[in-house]
Structure formats: C-alpha cells, structure tokens
N, C-alpha and C. Protein backbone atom coordinates (compact mmCIF):
# COMPACT_ATOMS: atom_id res chain seq x y z
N UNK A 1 225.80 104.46 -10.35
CA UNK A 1 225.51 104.27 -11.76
C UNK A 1 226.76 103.80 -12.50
N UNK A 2 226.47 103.02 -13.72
CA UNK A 2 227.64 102.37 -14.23
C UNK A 2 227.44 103.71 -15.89
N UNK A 3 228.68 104.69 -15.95
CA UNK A 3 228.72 105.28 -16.69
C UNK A 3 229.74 105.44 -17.73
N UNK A 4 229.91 105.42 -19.10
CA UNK A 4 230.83 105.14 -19.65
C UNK A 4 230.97 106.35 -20.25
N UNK A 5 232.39 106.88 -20.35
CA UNK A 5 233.03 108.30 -20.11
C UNK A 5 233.18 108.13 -21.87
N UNK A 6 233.11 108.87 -23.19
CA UNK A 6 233.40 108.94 -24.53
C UNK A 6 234.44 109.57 -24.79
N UNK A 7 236.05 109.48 -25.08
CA UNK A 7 236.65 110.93 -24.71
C UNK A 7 237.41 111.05 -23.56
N UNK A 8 237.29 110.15 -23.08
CA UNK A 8 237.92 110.59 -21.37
C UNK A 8 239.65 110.59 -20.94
N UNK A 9 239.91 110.65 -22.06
CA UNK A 9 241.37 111.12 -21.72
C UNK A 9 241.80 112.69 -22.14
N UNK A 10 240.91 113.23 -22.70
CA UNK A 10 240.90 114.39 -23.07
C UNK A 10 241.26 115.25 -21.22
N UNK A 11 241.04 117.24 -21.40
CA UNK A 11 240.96 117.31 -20.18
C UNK A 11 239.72 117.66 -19.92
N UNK A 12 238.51 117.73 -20.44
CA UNK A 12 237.38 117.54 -19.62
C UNK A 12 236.86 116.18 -19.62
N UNK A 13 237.04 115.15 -20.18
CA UNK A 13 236.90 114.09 -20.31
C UNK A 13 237.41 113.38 -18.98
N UNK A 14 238.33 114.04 -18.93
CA UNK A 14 239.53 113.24 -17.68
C UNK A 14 239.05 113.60 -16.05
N UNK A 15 238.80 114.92 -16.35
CA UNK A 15 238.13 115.72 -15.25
C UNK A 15 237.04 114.98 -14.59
N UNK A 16 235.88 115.73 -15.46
CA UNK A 16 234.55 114.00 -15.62
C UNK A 16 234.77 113.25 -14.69
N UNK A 17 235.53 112.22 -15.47
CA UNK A 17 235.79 110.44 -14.72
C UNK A 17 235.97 110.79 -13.84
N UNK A 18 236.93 111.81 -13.29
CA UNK A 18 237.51 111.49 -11.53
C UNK A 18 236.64 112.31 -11.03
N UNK A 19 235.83 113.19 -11.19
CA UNK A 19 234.36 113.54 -10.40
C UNK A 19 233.92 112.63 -9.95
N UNK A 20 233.15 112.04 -11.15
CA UNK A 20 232.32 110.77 -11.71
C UNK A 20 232.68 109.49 -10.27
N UNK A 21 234.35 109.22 -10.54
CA UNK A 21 234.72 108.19 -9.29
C UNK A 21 234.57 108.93 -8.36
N UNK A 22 235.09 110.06 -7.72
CA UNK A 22 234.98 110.84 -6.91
C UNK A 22 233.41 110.45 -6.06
N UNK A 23 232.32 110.79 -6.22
CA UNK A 23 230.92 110.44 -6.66
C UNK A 23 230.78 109.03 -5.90
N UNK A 24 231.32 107.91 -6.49
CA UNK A 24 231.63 106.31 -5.90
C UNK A 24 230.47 106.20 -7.27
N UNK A 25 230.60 106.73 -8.64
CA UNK A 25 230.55 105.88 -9.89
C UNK A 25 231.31 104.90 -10.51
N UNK A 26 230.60 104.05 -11.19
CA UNK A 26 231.12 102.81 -11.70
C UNK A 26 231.77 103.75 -13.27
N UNK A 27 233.12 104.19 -13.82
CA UNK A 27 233.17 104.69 -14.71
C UNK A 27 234.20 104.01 -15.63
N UNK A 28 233.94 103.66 -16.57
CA UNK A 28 234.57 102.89 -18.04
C UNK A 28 234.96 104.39 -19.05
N UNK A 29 236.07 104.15 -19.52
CA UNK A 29 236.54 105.17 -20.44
C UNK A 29 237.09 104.53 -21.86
N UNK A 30 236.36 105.35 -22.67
CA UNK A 30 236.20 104.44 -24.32
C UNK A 30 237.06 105.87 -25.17
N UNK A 31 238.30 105.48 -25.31
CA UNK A 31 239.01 106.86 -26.14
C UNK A 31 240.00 105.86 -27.12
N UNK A 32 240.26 106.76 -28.17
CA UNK A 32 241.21 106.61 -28.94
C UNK A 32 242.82 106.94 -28.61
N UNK A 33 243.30 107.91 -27.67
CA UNK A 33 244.24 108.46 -27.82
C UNK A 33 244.48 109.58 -28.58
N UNK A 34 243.63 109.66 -29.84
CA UNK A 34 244.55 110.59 -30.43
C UNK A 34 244.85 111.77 -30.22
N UNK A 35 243.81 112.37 -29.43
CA UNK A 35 244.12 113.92 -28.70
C UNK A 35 244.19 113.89 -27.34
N UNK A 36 244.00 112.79 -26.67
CA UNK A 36 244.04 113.00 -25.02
C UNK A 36 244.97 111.93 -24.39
N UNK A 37 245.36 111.77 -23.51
CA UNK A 37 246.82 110.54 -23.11
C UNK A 37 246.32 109.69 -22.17
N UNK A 38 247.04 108.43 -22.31
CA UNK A 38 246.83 107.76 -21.17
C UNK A 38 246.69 107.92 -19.70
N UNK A 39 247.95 108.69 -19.73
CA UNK A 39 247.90 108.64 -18.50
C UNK A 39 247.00 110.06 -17.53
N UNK A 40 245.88 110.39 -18.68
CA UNK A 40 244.97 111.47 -17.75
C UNK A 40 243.93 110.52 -17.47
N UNK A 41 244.04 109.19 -17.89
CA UNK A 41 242.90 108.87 -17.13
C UNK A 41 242.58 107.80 -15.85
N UNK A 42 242.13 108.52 -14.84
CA UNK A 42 242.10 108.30 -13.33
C UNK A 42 242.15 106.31 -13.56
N UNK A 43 243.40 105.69 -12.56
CA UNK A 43 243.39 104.19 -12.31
C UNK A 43 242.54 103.80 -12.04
N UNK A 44 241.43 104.25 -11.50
CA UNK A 44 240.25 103.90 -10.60
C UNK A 44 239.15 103.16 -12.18
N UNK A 45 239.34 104.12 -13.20
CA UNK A 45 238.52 103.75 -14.25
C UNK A 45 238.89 102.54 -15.04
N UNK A 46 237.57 102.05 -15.78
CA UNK A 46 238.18 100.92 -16.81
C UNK A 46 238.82 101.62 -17.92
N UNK A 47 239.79 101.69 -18.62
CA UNK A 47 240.08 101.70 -19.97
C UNK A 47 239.45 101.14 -20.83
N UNK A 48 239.33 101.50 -21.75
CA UNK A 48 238.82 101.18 -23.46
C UNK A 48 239.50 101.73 -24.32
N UNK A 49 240.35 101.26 -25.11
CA UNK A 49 240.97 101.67 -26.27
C UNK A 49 240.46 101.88 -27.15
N UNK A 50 239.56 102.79 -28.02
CA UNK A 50 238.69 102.56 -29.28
C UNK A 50 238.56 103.37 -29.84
N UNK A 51 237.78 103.40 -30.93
CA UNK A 51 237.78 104.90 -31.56
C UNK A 51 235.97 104.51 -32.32
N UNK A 52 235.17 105.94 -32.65
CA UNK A 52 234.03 105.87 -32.84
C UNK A 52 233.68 105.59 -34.11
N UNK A 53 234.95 105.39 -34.87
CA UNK A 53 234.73 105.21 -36.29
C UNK A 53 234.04 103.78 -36.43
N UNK A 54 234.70 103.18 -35.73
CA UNK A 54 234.56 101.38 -35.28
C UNK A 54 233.25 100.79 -34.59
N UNK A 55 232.35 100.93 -35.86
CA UNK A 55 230.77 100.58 -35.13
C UNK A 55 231.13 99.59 -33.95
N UNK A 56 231.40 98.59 -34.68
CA UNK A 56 231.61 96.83 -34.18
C UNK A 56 232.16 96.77 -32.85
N UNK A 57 233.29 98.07 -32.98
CA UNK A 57 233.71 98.32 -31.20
C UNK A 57 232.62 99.06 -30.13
N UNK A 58 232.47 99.72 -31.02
CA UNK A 58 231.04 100.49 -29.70
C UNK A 58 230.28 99.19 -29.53
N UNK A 59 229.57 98.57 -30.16
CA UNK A 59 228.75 97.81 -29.96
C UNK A 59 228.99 96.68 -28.65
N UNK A 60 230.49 96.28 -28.80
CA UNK A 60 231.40 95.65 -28.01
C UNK A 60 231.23 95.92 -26.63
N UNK A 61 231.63 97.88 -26.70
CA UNK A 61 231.90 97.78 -25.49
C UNK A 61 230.39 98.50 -24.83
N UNK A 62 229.51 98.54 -25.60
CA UNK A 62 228.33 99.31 -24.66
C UNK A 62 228.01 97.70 -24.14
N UNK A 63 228.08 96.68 -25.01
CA UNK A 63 227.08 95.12 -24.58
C UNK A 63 228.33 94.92 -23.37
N UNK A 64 229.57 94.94 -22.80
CA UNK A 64 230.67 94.78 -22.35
C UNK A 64 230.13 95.37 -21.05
N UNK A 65 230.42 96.78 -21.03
CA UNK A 65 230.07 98.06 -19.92
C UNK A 65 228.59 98.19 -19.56
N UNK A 66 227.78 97.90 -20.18
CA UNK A 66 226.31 98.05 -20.63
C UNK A 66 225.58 99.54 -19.11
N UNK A 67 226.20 100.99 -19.56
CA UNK A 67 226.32 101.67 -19.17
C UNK A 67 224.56 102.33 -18.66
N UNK A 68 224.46 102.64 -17.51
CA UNK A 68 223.63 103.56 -17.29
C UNK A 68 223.43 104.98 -18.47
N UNK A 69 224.54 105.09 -18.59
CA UNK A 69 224.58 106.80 -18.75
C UNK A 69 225.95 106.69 -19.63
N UNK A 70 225.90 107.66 -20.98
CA UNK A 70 227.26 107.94 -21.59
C UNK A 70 227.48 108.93 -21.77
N UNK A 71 228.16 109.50 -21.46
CA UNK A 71 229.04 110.60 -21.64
C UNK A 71 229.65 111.01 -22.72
N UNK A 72 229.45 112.14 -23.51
CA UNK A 72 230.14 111.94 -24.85
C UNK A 72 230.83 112.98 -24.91
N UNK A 73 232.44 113.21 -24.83
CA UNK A 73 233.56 114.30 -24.83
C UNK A 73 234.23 114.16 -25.94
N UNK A 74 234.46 113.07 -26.57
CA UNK A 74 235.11 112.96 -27.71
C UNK A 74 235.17 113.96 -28.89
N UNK A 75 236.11 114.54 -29.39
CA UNK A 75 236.21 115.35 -30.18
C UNK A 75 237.80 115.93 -31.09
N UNK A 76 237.61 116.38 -31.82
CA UNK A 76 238.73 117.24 -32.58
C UNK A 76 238.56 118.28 -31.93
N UNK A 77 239.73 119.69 -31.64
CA UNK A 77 238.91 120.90 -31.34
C UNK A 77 240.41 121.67 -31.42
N UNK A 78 241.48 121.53 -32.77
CA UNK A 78 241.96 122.36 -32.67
C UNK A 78 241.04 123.21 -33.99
N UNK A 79 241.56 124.90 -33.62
CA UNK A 79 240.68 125.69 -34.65
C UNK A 79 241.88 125.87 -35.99
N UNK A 80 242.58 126.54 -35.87
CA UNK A 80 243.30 126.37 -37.04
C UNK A 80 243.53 124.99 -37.99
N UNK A 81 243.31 123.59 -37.16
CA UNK A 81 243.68 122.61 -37.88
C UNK A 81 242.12 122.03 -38.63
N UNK A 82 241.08 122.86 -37.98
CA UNK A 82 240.25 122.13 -38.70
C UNK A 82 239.70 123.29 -39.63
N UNK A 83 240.06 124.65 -39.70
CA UNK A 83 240.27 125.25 -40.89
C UNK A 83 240.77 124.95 -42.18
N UNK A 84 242.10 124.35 -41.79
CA UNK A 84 242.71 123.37 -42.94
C UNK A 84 242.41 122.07 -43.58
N UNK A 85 241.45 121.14 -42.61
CA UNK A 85 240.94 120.23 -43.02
C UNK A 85 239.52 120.03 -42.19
N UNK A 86 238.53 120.91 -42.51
CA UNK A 86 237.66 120.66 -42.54
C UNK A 86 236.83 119.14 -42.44
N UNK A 87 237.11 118.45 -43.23
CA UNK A 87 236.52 117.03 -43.32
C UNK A 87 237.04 116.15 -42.50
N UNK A 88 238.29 115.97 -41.93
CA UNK A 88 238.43 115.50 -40.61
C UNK A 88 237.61 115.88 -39.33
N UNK A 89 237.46 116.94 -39.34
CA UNK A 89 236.72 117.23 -37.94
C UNK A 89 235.34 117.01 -38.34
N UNK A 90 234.72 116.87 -38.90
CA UNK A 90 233.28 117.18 -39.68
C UNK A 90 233.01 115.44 -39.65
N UNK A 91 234.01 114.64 -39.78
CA UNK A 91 233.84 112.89 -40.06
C UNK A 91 234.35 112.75 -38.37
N UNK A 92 235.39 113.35 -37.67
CA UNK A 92 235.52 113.17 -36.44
C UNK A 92 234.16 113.66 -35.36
N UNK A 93 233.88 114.89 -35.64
CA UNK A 93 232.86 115.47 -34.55
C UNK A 93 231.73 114.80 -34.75
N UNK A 94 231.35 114.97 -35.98
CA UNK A 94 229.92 115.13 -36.22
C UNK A 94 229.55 113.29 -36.67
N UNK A 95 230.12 113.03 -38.04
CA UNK A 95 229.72 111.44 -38.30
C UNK A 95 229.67 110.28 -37.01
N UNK A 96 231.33 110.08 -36.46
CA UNK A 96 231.62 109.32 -35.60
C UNK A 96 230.98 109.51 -34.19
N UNK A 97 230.45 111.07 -34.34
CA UNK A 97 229.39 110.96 -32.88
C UNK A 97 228.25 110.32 -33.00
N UNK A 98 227.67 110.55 -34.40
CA UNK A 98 226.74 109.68 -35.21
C UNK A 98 226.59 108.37 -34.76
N UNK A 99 227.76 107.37 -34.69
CA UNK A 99 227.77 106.41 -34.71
C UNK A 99 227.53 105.75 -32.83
N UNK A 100 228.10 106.60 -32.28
CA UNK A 100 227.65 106.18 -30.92
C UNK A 100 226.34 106.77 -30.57
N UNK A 101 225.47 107.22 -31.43
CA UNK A 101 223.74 107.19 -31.20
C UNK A 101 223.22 105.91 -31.83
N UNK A 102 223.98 105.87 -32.63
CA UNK A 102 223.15 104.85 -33.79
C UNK A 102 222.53 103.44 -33.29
C-alpha cells in the first residue's frame, strides 16, 4: 500500500514509517518540522516538507503521493504550553486536522 505518514517526524510518527517500511510499504512523510526532526525520519521514506495549515499543499501532495491510506500523527502536545496558549493548539490540533479531511 502506498501510505502517507501526517506527522512523521514526530516519535510515533517516526516509529509508524519504519514499521510501515519495515512491512515493504510504499511510505511518504508530510511534516512541518516544528515538533519532530529530520532526521527521525527513516531514508527509506519520501519526505514532504509541509504544514496542514497550507490547504494548496495537502492538495499537492495527496494528488502527488495519491495515498492508499493516511496516517494522521501530527500534533502540538506539550501540556503546559498549551495551557498558556490555548489557541495554538486548538488551530494546530483540531482546525489544521480539519483541513486534511476536507
């Protein structure tokens, strides 16, 4: 299956993919960086640099990858920081997951 990982530099995200290849899946990884690193995610995978805010990019890369199956890990998840700002995680978790159903 050709599956595209959401998140996958995170560490369950990262985990995932190299199952996923592990497996002998076709796996594409669509992350931003901002909480998970490059280099957790397995060579074997495609990279995608993106972030979910960016309709125009999902759109890109689902018609690009045009995935069996997506995977969605992407997230904020410190607790104290989203005590303090609430509306980041709330436009990160919840809207921008929004947008990769849409």
């Amino acid at each position: 299956m050709k599956i595209l990982v959401v998140g996958g530099s995170g560490y369950i995200g990262s985990i995932c993919t190299e199952l996923l290849l592990d497996e002998g899946h076709e796996v594409a990884v669509f992350d931003n960086l901002g909480e998970g690193h490059r280099r957790a995610v397995d060579s074997r995978a495609r990279f995608i640099e993106g972030d979910l805010a960016d309709r125009k990019q999902i759109e890109l890369t689902l018609s690009s990858t045009r995935p069996d199956a997506v995977m969605h890990f992407a997230a904020s998840a410190l607790v104290g920081e989203s005590m303090r700002d609430p509306s980041k995680y709330f436009r990160n978790n919840i809207s921008n997951g929004l947008n990769l159903l849409d």
